[in-house]
Protein backbone atom coordinates (compact mmCIF):
# COMPACT_ATOMS: atom_id res chain seq x y z
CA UNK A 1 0.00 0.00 0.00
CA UNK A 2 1.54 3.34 -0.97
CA UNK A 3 1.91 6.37 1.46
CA UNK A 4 -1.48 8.12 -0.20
CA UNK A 5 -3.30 4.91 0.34
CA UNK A 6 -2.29 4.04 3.42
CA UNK A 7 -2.63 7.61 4.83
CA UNK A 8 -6.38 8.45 3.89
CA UNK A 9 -7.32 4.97 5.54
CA UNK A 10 -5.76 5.28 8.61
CA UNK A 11 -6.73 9.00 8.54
CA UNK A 12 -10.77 7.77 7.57
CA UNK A 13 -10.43 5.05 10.16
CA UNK A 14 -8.87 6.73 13.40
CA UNK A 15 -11.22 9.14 13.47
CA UNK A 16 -14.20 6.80 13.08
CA UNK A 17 -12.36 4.74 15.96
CA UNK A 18 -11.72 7.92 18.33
CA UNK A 19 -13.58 10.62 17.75
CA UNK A 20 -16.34 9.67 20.55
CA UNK A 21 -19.51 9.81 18.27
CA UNK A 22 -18.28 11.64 15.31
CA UNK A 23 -18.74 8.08 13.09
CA UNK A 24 -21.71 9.22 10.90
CA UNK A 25 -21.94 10.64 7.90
CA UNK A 26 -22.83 13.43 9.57
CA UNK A 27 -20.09 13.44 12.02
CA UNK A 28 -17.80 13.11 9.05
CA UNK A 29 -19.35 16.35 7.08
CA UNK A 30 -18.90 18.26 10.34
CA UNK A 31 -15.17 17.27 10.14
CA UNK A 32 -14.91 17.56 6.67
CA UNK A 33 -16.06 21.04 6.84
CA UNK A 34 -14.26 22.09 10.06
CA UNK A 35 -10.94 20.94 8.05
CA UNK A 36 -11.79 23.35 4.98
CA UNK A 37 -12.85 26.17 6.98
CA UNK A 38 -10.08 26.46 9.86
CA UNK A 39 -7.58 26.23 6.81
CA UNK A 40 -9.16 28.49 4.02
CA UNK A 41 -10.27 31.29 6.79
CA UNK A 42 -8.26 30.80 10.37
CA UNK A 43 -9.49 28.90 13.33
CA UNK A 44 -10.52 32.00 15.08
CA UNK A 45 -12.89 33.38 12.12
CA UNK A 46 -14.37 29.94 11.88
CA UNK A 47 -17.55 29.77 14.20
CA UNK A 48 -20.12 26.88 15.13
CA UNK A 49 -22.48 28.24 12.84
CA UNK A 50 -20.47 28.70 9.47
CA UNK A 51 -19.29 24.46 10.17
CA UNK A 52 -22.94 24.02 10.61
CA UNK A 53 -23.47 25.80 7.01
CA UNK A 54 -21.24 24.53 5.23
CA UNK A 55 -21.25 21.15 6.87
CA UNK A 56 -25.35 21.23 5.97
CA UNK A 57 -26.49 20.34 8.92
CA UNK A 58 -27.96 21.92 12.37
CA UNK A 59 -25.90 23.79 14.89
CA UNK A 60 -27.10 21.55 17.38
CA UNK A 61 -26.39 18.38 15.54
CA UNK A 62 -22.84 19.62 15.55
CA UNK A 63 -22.95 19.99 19.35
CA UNK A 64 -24.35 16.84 19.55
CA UNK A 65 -20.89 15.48 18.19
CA UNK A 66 -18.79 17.68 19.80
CA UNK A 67 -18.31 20.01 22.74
CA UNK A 68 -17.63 23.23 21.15
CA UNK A 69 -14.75 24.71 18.32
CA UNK A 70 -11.93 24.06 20.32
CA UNK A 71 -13.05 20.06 20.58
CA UNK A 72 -13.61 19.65 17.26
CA UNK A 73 -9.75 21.95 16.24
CA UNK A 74 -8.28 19.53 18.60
CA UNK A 75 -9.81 16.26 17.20
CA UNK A 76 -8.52 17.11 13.95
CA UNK A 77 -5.03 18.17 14.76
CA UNK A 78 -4.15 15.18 16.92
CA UNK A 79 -5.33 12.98 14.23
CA UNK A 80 -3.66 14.63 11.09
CA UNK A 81 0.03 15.08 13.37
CA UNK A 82 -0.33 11.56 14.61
CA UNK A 83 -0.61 10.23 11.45
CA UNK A 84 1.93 12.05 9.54
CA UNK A 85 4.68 10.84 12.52
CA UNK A 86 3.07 7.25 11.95
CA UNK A 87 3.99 7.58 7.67
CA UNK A 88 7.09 9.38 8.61
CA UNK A 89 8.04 6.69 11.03
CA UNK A 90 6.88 3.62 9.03
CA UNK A 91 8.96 4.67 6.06
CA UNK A 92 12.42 5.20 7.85
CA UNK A 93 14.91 2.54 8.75
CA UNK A 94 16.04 3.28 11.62
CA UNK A 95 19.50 0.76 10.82
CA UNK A 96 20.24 2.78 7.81
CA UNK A 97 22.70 5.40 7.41
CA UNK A 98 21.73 8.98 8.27
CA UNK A 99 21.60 9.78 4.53
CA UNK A 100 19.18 6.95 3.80
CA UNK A 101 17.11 7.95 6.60
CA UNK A 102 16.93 11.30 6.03
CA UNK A 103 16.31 10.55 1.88
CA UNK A 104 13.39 8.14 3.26
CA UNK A 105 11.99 10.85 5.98
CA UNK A 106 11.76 13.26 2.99
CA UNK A 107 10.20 11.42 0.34
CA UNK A 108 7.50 9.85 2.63
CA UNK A 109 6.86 14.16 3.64
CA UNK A 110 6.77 14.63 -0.47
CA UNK A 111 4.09 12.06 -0.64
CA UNK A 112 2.01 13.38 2.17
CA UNK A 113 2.93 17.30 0.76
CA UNK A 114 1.31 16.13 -2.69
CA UNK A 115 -1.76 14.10 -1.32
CA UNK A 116 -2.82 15.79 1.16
CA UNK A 117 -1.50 19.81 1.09
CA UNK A 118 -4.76 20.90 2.92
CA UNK A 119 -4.49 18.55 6.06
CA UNK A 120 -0.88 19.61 6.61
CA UNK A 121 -1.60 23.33 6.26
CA UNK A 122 -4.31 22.80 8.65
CA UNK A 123 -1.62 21.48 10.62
CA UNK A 124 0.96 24.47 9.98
CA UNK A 125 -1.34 26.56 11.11
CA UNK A 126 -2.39 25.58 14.01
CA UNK A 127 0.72 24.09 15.48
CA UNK A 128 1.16 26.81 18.04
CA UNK A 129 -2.83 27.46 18.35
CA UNK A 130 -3.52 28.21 21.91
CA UNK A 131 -6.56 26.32 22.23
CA UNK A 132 -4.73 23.05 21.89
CA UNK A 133 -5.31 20.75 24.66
CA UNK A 134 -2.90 18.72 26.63
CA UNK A 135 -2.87 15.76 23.99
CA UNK A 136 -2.65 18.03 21.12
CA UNK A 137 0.42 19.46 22.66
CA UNK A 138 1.87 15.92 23.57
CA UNK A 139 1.22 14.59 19.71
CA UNK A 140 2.87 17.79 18.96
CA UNK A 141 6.02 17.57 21.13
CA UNK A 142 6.38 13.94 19.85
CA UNK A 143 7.11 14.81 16.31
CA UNK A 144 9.31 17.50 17.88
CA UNK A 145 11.34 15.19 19.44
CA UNK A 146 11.44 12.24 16.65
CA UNK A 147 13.08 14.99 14.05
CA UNK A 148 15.16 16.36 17.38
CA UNK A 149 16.40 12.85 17.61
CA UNK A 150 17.37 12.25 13.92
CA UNK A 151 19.07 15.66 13.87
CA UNK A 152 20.87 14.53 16.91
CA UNK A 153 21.64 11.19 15.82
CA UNK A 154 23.37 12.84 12.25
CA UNK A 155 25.44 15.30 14.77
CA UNK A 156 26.60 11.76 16.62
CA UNK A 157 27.80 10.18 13.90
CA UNK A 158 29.40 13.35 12.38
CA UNK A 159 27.25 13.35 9.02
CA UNK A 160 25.48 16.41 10.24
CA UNK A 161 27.29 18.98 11.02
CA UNK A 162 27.94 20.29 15.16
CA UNK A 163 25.35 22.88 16.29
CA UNK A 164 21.91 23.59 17.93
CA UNK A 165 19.68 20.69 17.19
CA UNK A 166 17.17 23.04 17.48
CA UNK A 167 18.34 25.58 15.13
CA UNK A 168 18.67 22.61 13.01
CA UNK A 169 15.28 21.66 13.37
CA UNK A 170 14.17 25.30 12.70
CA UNK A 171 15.67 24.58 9.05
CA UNK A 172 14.47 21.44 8.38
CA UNK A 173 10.63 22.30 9.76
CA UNK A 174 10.39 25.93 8.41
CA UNK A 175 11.52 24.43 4.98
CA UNK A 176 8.92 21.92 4.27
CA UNK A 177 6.52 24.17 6.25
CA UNK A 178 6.81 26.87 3.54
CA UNK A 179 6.64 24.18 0.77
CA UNK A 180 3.32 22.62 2.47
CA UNK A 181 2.39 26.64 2.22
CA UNK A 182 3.66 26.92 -1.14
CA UNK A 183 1.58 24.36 -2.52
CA UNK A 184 -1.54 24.96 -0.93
CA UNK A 185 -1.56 28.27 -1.99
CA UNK A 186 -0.80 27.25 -5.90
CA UNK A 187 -3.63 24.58 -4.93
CA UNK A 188 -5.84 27.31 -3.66
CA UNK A 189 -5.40 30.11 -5.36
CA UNK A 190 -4.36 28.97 -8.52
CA UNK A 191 -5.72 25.93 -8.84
CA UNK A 192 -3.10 24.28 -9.47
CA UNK A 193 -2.56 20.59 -8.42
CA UNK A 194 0.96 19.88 -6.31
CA UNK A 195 1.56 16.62 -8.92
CA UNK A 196 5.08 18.12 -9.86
CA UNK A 197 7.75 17.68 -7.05
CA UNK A 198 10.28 18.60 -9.01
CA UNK A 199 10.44 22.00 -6.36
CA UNK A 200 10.45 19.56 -3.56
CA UNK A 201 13.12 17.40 -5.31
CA UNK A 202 15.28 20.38 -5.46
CA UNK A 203 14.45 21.55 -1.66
CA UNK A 204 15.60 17.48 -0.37
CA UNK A 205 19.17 18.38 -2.05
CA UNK A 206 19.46 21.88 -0.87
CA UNK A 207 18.55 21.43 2.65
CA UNK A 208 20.66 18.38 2.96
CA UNK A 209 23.56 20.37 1.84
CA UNK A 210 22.76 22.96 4.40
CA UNK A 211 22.92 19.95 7.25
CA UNK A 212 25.82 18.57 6.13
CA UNK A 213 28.23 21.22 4.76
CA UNK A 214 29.83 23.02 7.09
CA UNK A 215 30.93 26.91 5.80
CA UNK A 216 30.99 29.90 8.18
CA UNK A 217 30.75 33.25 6.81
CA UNK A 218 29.26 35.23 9.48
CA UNK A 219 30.24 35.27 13.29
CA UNK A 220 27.95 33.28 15.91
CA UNK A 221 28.93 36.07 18.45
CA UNK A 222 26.75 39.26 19.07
């Protein structure tokens, strides 16, 4: 099963396992709708109401599957992070060489970037939202600390080069957070569908080379 696949049906069924009643069709529109709204508009212009509209259904069917906004923001964000970790995760060998993991962390992110560009903006987005609840924040510190570890890991073994794992991770992140940007927007906007990678293609060289290549030009000191 490839990454799309595989990620739309864990996706379609972890939410129908965990997202208390939110397993008719119903429940699914509200979710559906939530997803398109918080991400085309912003989580705080979004109301009860306009999910209700655009889901086609009642306000009070929507409370009837969940609390309020914030439950049903926090439903989807744990879901669409702990999902991408579990592709990211299932593609890597963790026995290979930095290189190969970091080639196989990338292209499993290219997949996901192409497939689904409006989950992972959703996800940009709201990363730092905060109405996230305690889980939301621990799915969130777990993908923290999986890249964290890998950039760590390529510092050990002197493939990556010395420095702030967390500046690292600052580069790695921000760059395939402003290509998950990038492409929504051209999807958006433009209408354009994200079925070239050639872009990403060229980002997976150029940020490995800034990981790896060590060349000081300016001073670290203030």
């Amino acid at each position: 099963m490839n990454v799309h696949s595989s990620f739309r049906k864990q996706y379609v069924e972890g939410k129908k396992k965990t997202m208390d009643k939110a397993t008719s069709n119903k429940g699914e529109a509200i979710m559906e709708a939530a997803l398109h709204l918080f991400t085309t508009q912003g989580y705080a212009e979004t109301n009860v109401p306009s999910i209700a509209r655009a889901a086609r259904v009642g306000v009070g069917t929507v409370y009837r599957y969940f609390k309020n906004k914030d439950n049903i923001l926090n439903h989807l964000f744990q879901k669409v992070l702990t999902l991408f970790l579990s592709e990211i995760q299932d593609a890597v060998d963790r026995q290979a060489s930095i290189e190969d993991q970091f080639s196989q962390i990338f292209d499993a992110a290219t997949a996901l970037m192409t497939h689904y560009t409006v989950e992972l903006q959703f996800m940009n987005l709201n990363v730092f939202n905060e109405m996230l609840d305690a889980d939301s924040q621990a799915a969130r510190d777990k993908v923290i600390a999986y890249f964290t570890d890998f950039l760590k890991a390529g510092q050990d073994s002197k493939v990556i080069v010395p420095g702030s794992a967390d500046a690292q991770l600052v580069l790695m992140y921000g760059s395939v957070q402003m290509m998950i940007s990038f492409l929504w927007a051209r999807r958006h906007f433009a209408r354009i569908q994200p079925e070239d990678t050639r872009i990403i293609r060229q980002l997976k060289n150029q940020l490995w080379n800034a990981l790896t290549v060590e060349r000081k030009v300016f001073s670290e000191e203030v």
